[in-house]
PDB file of N, CA and C in Angstrom:
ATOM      1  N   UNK A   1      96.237  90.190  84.114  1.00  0.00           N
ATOM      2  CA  UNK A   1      97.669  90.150  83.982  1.00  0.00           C
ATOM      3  C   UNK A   1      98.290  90.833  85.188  1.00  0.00           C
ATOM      4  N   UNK A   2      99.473  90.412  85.631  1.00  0.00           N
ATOM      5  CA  UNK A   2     100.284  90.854  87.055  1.00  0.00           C
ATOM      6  C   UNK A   2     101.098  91.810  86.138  1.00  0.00           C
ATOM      7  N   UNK A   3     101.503  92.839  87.094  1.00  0.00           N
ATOM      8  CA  UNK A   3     102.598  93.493  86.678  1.00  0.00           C
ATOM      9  C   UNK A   3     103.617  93.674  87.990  1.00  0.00           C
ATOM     10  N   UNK A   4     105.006  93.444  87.513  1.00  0.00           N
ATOM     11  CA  UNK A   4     105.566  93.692  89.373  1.00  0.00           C
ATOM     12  C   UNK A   4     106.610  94.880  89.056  1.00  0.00           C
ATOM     13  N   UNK A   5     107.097  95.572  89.455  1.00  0.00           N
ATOM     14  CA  UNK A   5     108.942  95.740  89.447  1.00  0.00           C
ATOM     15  C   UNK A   5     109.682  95.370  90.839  1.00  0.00           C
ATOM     16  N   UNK A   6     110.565  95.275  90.574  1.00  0.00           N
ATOM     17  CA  UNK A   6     111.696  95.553  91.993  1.00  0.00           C
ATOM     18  C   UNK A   6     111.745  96.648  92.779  1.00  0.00           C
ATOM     19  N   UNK A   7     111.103  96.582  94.098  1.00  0.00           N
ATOM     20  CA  UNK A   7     111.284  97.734  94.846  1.00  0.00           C
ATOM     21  C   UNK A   7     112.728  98.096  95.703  1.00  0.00           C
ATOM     22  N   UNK A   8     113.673  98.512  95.473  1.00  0.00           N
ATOM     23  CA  UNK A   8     115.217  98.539  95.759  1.00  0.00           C
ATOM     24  C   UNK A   8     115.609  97.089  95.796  1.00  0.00           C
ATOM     25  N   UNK A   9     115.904  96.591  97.211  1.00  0.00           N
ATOM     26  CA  UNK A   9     116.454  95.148  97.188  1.00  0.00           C
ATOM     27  C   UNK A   9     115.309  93.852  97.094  1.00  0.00           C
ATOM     28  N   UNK A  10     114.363  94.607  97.019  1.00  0.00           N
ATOM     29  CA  UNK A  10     113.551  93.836  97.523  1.00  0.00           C
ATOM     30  C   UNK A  10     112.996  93.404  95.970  1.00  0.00           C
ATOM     31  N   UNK A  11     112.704  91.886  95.532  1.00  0.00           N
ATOM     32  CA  UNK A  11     112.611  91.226  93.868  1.00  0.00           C
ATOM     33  C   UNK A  11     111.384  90.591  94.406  1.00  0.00           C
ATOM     34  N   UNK A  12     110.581  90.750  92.809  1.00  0.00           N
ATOM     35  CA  UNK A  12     109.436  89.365  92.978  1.00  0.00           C
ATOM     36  C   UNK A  12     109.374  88.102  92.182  1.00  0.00           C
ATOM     37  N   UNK A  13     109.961  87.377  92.685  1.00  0.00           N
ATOM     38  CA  UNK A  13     110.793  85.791  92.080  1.00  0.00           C
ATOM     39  C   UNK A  13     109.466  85.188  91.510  1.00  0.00           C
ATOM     40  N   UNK A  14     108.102  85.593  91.702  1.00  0.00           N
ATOM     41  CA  UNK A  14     106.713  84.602  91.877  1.00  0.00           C
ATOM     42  C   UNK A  14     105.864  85.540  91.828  1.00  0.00           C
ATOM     43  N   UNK A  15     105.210  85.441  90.049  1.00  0.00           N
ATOM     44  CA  UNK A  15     103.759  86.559  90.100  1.00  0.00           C
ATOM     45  C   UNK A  15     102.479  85.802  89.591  1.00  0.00           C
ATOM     46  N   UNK A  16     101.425  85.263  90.140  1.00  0.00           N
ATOM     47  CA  UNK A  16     100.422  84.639  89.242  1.00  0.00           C
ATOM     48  C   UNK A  16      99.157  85.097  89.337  1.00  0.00           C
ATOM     49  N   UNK A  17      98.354  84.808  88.549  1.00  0.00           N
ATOM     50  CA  UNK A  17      96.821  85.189  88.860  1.00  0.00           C
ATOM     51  C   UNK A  17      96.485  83.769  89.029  1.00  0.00           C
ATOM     52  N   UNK A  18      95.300  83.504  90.198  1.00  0.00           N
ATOM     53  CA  UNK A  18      95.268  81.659  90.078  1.00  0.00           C
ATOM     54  C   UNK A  18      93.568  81.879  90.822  1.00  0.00           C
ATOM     55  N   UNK A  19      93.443  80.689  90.830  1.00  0.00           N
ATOM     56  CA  UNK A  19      92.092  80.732  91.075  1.00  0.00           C
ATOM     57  C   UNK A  19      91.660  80.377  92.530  1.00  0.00           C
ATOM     58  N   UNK A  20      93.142  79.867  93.203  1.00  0.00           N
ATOM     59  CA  UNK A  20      92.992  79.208  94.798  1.00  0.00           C
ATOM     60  C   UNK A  20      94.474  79.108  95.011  1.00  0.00           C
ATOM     61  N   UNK A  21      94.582  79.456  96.871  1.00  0.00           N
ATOM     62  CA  UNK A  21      95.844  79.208  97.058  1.00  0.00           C
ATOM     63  C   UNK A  21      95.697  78.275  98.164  1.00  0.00           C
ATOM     64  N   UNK A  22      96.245  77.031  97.765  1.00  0.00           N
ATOM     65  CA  UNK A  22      96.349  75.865  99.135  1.00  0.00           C
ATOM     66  C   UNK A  22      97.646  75.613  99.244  1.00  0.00           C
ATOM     67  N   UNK A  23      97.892  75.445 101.016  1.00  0.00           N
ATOM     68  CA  UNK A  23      98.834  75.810 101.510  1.00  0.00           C
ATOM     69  C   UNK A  23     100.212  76.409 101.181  1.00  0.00           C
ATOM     70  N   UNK A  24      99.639  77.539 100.877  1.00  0.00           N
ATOM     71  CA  UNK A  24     100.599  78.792 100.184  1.00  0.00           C
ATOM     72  C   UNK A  24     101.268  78.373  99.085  1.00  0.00           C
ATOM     73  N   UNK A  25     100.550  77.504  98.487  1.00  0.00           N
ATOM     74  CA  UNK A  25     100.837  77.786  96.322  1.00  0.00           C
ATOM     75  C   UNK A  25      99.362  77.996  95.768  1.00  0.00           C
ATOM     76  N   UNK A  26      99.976  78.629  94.634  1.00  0.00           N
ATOM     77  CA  UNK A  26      98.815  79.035  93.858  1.00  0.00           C
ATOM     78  C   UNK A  26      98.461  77.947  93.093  1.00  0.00           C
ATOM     79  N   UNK A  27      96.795  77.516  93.116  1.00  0.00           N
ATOM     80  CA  UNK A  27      96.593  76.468  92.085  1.00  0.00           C
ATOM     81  C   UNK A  27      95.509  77.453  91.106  1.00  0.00           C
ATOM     82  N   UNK A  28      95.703  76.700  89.824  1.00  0.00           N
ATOM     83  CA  UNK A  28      94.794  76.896  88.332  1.00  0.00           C
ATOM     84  C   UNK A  28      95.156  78.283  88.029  1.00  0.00           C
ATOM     85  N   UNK A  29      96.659  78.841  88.102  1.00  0.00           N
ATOM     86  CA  UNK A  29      96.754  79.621  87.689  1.00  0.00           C
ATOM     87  C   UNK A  29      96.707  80.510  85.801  1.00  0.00           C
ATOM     88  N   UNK A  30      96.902  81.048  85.581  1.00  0.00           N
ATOM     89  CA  UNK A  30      96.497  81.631  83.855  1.00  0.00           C
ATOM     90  C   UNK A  30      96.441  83.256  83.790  1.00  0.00           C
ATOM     91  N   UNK A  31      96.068  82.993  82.600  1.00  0.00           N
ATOM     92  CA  UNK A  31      95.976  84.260  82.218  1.00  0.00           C
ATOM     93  C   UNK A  31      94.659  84.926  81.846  1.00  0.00           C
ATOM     94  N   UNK A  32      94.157  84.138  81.314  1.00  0.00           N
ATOM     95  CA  UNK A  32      92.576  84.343  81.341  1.00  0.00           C
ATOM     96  C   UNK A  32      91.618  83.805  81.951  1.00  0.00           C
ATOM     97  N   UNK A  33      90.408  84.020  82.327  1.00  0.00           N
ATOM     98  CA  UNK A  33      89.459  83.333  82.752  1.00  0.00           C
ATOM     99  C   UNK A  33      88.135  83.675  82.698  1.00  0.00           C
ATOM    100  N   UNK A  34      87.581  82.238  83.217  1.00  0.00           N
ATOM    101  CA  UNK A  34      86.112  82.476  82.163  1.00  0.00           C
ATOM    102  C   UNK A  34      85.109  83.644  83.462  1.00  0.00           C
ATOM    103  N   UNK A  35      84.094  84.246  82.931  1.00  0.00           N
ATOM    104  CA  UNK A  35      83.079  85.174  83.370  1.00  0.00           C
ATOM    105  C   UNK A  35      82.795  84.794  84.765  1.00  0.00           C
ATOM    106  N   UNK A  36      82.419  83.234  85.261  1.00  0.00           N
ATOM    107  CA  UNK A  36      81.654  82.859  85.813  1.00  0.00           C
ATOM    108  C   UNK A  36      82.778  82.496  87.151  1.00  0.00           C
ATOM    109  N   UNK A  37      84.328  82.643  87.086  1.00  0.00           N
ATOM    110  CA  UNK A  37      85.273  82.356  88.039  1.00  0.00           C
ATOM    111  C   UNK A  37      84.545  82.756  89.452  1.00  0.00           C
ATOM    112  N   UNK A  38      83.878  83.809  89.390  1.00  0.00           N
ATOM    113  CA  UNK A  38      83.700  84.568  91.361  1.00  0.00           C
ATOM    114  C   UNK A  38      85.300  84.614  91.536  1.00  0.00           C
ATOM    115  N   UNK A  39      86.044  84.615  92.301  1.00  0.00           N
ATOM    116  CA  UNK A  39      87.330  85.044  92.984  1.00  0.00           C
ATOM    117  C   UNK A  39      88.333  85.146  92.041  1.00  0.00           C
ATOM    118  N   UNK A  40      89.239  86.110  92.403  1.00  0.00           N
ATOM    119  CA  UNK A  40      90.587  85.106  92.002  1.00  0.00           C
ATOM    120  C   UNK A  40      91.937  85.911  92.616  1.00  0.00           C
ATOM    121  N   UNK A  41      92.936  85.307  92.845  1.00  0.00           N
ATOM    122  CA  UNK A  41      93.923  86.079  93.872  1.00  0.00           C
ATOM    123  C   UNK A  41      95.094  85.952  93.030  1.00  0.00           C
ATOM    124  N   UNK A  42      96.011  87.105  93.646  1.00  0.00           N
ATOM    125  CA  UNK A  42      96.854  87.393  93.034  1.00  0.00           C
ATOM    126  C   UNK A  42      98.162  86.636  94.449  1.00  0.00           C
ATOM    127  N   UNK A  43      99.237  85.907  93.633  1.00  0.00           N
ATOM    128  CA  UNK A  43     100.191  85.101  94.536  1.00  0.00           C
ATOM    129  C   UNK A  43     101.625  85.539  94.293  1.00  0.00           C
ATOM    130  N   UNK A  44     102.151  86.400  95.399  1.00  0.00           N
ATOM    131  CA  UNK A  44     103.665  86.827  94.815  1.00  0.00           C
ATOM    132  C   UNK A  44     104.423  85.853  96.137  1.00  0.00           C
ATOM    133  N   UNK A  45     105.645  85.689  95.249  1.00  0.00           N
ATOM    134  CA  UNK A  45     107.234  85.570  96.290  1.00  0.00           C
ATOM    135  C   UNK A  45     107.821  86.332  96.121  1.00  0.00           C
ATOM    136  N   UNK A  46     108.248  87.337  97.220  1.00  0.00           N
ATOM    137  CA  UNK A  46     109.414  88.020  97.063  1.00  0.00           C
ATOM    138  C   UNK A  46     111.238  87.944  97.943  1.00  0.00           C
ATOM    139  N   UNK A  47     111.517  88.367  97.577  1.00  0.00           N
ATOM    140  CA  UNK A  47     112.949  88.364  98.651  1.00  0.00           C
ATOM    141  C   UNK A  47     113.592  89.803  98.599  1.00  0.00           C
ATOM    142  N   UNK A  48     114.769  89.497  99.335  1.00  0.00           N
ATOM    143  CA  UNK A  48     115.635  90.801  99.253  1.00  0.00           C
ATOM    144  C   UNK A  48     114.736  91.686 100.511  1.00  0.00           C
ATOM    145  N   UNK A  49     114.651  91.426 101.250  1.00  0.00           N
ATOM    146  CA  UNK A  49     114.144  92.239 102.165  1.00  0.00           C
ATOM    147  C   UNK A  49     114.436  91.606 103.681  1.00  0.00           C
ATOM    148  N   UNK A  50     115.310  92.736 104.155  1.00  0.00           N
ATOM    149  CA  UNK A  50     116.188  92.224 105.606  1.00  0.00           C
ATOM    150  C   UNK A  50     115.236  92.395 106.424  1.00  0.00           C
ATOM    151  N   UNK A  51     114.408  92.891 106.146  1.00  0.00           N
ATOM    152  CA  UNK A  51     113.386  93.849 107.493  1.00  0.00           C
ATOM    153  C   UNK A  51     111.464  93.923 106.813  1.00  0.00           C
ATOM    154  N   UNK A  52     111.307  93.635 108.275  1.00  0.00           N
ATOM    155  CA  UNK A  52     109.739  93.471 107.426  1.00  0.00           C
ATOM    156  C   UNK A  52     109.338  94.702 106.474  1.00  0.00           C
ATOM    157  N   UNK A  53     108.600  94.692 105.935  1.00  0.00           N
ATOM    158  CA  UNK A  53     107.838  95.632 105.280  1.00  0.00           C
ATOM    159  C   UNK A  53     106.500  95.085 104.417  1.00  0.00           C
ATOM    160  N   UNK A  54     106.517  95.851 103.449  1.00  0.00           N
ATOM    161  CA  UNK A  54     104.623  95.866 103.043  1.00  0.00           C
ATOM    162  C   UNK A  54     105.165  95.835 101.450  1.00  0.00           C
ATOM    163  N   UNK A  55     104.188  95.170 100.681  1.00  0.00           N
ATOM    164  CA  UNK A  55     103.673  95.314  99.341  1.00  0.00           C
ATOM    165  C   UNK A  55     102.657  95.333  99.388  1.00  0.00           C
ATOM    166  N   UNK A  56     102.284  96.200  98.193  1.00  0.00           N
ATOM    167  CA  UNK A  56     100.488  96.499  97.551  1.00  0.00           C
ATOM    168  C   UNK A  56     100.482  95.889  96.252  1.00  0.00           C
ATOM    169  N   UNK A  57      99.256  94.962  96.714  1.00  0.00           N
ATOM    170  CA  UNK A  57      98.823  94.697  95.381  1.00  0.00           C
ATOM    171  C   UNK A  57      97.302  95.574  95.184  1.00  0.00           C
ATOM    172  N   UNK A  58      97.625  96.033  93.606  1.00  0.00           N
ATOM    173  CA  UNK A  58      96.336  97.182  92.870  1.00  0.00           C
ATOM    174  C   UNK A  58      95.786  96.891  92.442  1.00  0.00           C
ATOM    175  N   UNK A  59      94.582  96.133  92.490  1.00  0.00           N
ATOM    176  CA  UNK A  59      93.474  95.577  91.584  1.00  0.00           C
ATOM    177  C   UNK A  59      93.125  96.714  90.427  1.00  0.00           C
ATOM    178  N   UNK A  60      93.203  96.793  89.226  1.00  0.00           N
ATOM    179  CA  UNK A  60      92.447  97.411  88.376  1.00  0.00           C
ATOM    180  C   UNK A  60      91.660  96.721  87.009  1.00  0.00           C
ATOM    181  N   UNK A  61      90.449  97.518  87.136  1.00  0.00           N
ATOM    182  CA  UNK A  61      89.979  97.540  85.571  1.00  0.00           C
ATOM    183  C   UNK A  61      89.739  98.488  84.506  1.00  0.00           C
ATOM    184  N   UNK A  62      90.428  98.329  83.510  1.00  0.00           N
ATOM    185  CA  UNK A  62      90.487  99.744  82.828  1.00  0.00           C
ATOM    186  C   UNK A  62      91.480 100.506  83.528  1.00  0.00           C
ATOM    187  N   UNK A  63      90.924 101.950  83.473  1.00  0.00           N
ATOM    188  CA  UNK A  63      91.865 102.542  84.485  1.00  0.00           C
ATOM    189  C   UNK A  63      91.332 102.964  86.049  1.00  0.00           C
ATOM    190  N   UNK A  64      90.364 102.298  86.505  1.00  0.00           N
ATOM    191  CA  UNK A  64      89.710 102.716  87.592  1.00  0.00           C
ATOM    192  C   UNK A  64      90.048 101.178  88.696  1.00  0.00           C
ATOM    193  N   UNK A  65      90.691 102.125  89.808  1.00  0.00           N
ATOM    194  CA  UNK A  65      90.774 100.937  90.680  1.00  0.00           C
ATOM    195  C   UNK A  65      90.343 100.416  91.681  1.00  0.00           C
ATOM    196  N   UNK A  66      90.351  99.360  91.416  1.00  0.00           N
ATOM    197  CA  UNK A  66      89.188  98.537  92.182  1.00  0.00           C
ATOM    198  C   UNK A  66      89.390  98.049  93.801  1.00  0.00           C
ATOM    199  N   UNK A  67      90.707  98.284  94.039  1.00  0.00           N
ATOM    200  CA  UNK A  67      91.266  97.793  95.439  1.00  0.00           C
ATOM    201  C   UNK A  67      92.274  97.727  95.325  1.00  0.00           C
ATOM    202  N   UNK A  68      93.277  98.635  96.781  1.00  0.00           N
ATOM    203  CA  UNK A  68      94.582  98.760  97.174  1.00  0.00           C
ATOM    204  C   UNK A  68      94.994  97.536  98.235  1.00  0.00           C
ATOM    205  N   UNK A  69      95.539  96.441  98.067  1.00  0.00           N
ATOM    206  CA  UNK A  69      95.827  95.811  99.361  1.00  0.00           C
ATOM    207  C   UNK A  69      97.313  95.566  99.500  1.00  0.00           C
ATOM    208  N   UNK A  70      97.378  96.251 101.153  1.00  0.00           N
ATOM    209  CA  UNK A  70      98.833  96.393 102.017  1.00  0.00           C
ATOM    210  C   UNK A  70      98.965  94.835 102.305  1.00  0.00           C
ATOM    211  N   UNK A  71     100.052  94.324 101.863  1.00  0.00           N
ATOM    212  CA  UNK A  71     100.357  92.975 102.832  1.00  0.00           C
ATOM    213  C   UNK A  71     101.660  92.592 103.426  1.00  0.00           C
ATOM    214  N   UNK A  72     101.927  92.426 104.058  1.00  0.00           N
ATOM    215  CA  UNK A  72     103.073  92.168 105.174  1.00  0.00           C
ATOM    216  C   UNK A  72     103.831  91.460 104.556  1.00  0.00           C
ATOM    217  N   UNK A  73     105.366  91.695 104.769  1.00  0.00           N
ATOM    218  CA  UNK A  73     106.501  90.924 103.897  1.00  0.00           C
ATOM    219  C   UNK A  73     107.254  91.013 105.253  1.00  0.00           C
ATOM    220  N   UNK A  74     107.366  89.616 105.875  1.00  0.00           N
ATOM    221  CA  UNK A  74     108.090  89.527 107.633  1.00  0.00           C
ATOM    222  C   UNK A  74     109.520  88.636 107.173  1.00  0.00           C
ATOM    223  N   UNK A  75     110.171  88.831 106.084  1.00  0.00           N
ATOM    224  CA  UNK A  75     111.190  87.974 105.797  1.00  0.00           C
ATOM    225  C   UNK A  75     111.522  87.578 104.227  1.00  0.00           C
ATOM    226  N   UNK A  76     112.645  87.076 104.150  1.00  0.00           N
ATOM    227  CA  UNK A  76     113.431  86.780 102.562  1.00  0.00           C
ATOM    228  C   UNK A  76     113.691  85.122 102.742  1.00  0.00           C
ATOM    229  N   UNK A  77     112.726  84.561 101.575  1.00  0.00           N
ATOM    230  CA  UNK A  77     111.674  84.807 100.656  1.00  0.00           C
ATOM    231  C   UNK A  77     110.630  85.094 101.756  1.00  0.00           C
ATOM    232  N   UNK A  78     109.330  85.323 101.198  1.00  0.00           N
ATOM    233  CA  UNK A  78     107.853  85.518 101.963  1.00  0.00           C
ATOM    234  C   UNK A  78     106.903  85.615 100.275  1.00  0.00           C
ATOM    235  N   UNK A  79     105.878  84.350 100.740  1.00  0.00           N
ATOM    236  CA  UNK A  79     104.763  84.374 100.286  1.00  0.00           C
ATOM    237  C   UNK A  79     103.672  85.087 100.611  1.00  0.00           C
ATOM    238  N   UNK A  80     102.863  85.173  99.714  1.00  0.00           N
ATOM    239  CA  UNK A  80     101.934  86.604 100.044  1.00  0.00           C
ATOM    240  C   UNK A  80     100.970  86.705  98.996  1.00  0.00           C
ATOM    241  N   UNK A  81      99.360  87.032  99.285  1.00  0.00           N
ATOM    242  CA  UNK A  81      98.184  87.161  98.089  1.00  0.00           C
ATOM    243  C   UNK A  81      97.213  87.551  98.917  1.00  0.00           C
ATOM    244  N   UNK A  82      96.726  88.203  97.700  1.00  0.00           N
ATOM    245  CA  UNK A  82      95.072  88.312  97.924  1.00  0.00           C
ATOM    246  C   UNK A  82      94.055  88.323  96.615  1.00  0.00           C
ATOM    247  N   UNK A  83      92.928  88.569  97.371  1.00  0.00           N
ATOM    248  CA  UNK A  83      91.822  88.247  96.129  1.00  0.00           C
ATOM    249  C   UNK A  83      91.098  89.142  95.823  1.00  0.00           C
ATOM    250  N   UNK A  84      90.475  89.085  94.748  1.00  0.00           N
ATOM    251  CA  UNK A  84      88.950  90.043  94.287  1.00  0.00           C
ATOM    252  C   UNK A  84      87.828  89.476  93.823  1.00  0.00           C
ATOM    253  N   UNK A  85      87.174  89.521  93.765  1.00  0.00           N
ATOM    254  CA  UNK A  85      85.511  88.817  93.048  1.00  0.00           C
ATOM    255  C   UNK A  85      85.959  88.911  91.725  1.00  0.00           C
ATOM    256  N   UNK A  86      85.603  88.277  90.717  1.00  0.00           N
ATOM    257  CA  UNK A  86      85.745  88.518  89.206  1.00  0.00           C
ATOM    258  C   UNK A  86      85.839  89.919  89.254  1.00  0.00           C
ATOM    259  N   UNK A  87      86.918  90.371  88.586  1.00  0.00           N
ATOM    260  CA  UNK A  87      86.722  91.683  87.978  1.00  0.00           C
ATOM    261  C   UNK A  87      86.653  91.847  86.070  1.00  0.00           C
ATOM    262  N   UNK A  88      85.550  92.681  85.649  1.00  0.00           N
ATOM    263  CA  UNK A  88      84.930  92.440  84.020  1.00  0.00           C
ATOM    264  C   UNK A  88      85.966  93.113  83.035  1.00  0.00           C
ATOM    265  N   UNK A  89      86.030  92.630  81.976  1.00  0.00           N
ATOM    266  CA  UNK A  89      86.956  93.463  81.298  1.00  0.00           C
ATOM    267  C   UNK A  89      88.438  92.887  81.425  1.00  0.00           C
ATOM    268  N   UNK A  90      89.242  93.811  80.710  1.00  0.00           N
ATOM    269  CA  UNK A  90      90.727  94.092  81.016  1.00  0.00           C
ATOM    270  C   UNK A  90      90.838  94.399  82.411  1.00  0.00           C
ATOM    271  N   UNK A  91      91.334  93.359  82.941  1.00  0.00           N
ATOM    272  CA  UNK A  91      91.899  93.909  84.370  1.00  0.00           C
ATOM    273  C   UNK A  91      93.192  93.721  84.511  1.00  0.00           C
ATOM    274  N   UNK A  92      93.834  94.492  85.492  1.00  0.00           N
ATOM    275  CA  UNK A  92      95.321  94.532  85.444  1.00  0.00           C
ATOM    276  C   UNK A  92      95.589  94.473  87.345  1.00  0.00           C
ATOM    277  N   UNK A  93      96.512  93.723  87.332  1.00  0.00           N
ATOM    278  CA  UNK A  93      97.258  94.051  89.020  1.00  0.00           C
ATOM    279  C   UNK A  93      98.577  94.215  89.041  1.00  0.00           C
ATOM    280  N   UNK A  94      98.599  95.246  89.671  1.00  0.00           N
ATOM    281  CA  UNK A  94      99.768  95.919  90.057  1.00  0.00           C
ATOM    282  C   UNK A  94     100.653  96.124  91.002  1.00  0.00           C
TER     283      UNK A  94
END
């Protein structure tokens, strides 16, 4: 499951968990998935942002986390993801 908020002006119009992103949309996105996936990336849109800056997406499982990733936001809207290997359990991104 994604979790986002609004960081001041800056909104996330677009949160998915998906299984592939071709040419910057997310395909087979959901909510669950089966054991055997290997990858899966997390796909935001955001806006409200005059000036570049960064979002993190937080891979977690349970409460232990699994990976911090910085990614570049160069404009309003801007697409943006990344991935993890299956992670087991309740996992959450943040």
């Amino acid at each position: 499951m994604a979790a986002f908020a609004a960081l001041g002006a800056l909104t996330v119009e677009e949160a998915v968990i998906c299984k592939a992103v071709v040419d910057r949309m997310p395909q087979d996105s959901g909510e669950t998935f089966p054991a055997d996936v290997g990858r899966l990336w997390c796909f935001c849109k955001v806006a409200g942002s005059a000036e570049a800056t960064a979002v993190t997406h937080v891979w977690k499982t349970g409460e232990t986390e699994m990976a911090a990733v910085e990614l570049n936001v160069g404009g309003s809207p801007w697409r943006t993801w990344s991935s993890a290997r299956r992670l087991l359990g309740n996992s959450t991104i943040l």
